[in-house]
N, C-alpha and C. Protein backbone atom coordinates (compact mmCIF):
# COMPACT_ATOMS: atom_id res chain seq x y z
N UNK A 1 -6.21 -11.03 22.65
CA UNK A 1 -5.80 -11.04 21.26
C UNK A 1 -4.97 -9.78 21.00
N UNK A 2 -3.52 -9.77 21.55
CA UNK A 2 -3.08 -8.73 20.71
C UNK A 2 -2.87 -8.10 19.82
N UNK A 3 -2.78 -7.07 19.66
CA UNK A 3 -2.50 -6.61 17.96
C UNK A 3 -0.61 -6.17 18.20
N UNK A 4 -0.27 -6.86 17.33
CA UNK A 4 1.59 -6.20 17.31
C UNK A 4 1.72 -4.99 16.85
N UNK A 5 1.27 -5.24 15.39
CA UNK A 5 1.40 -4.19 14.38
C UNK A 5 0.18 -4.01 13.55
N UNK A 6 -0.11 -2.39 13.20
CA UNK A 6 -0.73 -1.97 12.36
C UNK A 6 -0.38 -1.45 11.22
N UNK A 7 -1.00 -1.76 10.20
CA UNK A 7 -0.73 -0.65 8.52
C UNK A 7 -1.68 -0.56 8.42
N UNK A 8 -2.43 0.99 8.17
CA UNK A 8 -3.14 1.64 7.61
C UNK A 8 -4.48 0.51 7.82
N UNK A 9 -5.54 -0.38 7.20
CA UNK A 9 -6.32 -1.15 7.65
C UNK A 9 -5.85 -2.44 7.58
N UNK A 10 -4.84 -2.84 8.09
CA UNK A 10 -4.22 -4.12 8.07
C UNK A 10 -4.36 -4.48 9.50
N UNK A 11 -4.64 -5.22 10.08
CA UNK A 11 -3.99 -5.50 11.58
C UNK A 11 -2.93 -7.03 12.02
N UNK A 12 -1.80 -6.78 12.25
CA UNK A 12 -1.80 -8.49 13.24
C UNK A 12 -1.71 -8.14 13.77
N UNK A 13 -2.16 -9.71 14.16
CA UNK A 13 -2.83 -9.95 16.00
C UNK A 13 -1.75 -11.77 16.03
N UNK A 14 -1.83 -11.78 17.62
CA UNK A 14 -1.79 -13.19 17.33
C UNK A 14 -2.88 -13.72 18.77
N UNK A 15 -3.46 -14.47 18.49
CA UNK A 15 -4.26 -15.29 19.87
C UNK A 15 -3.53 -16.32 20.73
N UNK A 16 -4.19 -15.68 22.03
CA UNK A 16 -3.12 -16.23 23.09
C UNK A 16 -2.99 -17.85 23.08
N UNK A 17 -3.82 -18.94 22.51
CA UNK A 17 -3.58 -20.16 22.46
C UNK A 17 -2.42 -20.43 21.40
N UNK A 18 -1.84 -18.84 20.52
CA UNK A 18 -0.57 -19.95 19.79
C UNK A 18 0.56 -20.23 20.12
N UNK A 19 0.51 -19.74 22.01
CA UNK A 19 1.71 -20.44 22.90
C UNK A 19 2.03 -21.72 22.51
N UNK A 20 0.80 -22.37 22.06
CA UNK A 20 1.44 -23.52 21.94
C UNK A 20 1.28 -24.53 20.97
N UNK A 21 1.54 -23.73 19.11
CA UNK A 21 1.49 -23.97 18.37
C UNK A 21 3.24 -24.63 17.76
N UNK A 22 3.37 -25.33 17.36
CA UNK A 22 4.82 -25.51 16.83
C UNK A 22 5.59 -24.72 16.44
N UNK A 23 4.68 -24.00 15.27
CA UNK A 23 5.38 -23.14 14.63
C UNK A 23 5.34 -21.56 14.70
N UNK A 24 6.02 -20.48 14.79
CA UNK A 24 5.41 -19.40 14.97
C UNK A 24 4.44 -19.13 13.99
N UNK A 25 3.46 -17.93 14.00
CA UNK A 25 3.15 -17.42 12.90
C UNK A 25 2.36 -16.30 13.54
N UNK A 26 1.99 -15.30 12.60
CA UNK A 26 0.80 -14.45 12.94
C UNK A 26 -0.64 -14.55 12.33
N UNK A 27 -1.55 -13.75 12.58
CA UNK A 27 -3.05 -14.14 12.15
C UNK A 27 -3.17 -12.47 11.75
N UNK A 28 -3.72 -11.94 10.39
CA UNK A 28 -3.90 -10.80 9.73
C UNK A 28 -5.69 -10.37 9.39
N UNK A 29 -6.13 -9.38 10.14
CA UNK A 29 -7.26 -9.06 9.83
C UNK A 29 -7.56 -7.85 9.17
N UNK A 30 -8.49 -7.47 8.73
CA UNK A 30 -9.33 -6.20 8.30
C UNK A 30 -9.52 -5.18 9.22
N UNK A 31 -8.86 -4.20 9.77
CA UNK A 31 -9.11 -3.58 10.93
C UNK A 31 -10.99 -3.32 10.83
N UNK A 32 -11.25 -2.78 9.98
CA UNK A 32 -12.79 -2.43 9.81
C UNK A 32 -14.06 -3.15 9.53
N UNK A 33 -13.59 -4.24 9.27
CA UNK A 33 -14.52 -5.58 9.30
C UNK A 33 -14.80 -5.90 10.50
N UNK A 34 -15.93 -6.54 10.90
CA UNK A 34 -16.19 -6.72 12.00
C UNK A 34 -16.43 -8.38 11.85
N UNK A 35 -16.62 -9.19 11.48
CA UNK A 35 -16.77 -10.49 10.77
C UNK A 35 -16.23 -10.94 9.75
N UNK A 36 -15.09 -11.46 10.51
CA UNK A 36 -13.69 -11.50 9.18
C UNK A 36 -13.05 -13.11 9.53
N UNK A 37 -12.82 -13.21 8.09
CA UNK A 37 -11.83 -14.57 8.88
C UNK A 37 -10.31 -14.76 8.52
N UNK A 38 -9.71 -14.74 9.55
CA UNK A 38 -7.97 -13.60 9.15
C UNK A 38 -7.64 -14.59 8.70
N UNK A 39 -6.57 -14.24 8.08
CA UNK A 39 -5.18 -15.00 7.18
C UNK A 39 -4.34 -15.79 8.69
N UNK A 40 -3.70 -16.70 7.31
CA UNK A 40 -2.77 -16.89 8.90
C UNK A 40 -1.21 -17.11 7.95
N UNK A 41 -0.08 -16.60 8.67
CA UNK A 41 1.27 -16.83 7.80
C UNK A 41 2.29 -17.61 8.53
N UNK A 42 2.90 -18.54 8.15
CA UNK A 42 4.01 -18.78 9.17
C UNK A 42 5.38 -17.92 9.38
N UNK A 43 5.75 -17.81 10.45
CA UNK A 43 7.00 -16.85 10.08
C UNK A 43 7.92 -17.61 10.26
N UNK A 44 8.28 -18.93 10.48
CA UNK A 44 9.57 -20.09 10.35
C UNK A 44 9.27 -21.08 9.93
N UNK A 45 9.81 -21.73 8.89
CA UNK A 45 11.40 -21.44 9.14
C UNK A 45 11.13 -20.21 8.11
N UNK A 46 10.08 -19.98 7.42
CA UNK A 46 9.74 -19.23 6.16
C UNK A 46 9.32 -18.38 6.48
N UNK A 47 8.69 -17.58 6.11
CA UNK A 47 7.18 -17.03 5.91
C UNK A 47 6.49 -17.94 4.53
N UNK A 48 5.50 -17.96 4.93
CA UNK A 48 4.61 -18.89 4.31
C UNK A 48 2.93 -18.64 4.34
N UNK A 49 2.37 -18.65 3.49
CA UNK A 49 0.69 -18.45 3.74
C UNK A 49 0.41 -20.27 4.16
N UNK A 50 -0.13 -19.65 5.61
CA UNK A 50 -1.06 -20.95 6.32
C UNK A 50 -2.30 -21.05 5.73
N UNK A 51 -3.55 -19.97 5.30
CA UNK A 51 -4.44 -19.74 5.34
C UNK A 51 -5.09 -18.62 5.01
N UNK A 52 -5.68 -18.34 3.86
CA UNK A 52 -5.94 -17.22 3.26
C UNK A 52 -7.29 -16.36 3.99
N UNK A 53 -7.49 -17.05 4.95
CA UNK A 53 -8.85 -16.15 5.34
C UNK A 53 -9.83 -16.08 4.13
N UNK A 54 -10.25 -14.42 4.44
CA UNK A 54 -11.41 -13.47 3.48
C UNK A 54 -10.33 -13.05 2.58
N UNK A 55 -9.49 -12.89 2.71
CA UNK A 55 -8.68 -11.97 1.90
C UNK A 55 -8.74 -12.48 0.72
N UNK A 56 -8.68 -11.33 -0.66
CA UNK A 56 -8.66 -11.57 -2.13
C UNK A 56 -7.01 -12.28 -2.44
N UNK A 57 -6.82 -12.38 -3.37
CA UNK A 57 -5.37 -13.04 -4.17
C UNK A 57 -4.22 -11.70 -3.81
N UNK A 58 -4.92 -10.64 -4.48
CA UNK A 58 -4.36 -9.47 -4.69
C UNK A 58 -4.34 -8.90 -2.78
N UNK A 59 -5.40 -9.02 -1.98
CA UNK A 59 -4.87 -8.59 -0.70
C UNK A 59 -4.00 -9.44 -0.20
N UNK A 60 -4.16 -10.79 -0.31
CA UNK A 60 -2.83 -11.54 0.23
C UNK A 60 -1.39 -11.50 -0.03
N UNK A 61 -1.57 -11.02 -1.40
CA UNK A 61 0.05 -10.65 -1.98
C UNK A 61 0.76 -9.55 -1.31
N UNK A 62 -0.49 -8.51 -1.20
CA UNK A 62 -0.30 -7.26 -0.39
C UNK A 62 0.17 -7.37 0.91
N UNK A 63 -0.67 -7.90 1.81
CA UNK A 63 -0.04 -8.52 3.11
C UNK A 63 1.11 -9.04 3.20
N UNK A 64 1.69 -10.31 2.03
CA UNK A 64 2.92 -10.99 2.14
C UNK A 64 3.75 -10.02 2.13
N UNK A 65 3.95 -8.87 1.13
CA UNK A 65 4.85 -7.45 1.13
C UNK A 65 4.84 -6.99 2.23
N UNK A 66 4.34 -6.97 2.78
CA UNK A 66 3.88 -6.10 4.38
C UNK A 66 4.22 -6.70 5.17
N UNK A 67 4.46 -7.91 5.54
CA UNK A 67 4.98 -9.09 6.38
C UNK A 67 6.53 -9.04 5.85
N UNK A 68 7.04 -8.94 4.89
CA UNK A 68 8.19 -8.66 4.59
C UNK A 68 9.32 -8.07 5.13
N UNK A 69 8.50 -6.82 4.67
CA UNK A 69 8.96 -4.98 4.81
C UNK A 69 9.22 -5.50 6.37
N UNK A 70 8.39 -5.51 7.24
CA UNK A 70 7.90 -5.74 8.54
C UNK A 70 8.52 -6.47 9.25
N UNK A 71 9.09 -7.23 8.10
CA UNK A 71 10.08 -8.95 9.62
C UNK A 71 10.27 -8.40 10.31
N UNK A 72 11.00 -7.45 10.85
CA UNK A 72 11.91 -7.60 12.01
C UNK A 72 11.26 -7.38 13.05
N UNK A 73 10.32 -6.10 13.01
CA UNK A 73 8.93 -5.32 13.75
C UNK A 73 8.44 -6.93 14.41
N UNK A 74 7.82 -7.46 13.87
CA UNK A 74 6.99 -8.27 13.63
C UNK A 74 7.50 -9.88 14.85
N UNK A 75 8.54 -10.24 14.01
CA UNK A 75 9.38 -11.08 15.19
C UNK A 75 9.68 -10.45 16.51
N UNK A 76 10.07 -9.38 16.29
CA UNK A 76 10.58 -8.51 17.45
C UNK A 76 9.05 -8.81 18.68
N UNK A 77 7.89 -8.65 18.14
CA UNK A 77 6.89 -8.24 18.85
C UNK A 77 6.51 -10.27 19.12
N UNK A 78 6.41 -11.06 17.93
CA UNK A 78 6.39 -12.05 18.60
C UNK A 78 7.18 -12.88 19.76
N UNK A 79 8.10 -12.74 19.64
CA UNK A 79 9.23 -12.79 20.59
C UNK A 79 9.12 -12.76 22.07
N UNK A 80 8.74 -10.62 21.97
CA UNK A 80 7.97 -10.59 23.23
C UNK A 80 6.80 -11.56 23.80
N UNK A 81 5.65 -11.32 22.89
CA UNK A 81 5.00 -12.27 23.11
C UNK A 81 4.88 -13.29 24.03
N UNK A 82 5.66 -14.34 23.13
CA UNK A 82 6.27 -15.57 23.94
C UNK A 82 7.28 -15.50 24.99
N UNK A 83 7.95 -14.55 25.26
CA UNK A 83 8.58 -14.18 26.82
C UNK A 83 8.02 -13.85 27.48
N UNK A 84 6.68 -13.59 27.41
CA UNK A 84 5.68 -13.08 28.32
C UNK A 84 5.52 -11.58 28.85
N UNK A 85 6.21 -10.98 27.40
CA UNK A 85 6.39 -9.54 27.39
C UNK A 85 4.82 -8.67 27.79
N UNK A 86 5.05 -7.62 28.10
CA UNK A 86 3.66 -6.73 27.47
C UNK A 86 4.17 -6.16 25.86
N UNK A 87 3.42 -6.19 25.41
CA UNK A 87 3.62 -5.79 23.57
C UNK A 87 2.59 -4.49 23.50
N UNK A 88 3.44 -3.33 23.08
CA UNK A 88 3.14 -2.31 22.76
C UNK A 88 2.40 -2.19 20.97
N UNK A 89 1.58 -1.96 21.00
CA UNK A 89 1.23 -2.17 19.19
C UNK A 89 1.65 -0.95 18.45
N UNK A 90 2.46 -1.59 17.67
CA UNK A 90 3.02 -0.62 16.95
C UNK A 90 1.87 -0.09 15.35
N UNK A 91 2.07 1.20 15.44
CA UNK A 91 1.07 2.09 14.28
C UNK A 91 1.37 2.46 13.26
N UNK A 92 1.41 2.14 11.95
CA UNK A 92 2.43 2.70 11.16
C UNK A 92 1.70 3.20 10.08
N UNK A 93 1.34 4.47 9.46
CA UNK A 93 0.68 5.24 9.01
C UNK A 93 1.18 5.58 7.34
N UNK A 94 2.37 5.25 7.13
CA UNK A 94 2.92 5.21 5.63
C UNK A 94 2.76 4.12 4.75
């Protein structure tokens, strides 16, 4: 389960079975939760909420901003991913 990218207690990850999902997307957890049930977003053709998890109204909105800000990071790392990259997780502290 990699993690691509981090914000502050945000994490995506994506799990290795969504090789072979149709659509891309990522899966967003609680870094500090230990029993969580992540979001899921599509990132094509849109971004789009698949699945809100645990997350409140107000954290999901938060996340969608953050998935935003983030496209490029974010594709960049799925990308790898699916080329069968190694993916470095990126940390981002602001």
């Amino acid at each position: 389960m990699p993690k691509i990218l981090i914000y502050k207690n945000i994490v995506f990850i994506i799990f290795s079975v969504d090789k072979f999902e149709s659509r891309i997307h990522i899966h967003v957890v609680k870094k500090s939760v230990k029993e969580f049930e992540p979001a899921k977003f599509w990132m094509e053709p849109r971004i789009e909420l698949a699945k809100r998890g645990d997350f409140t109204t107000k954290e999901i909105n938060e996340v969608g901003k953050l998935i935003l800000r983030f496209e490029k990071q974010l594709k960049e790392q799925l990308e790898s991913f699916y080329s069968g990259k190694i993916i470095n997780t990126i940390k981002i502290k602001k």
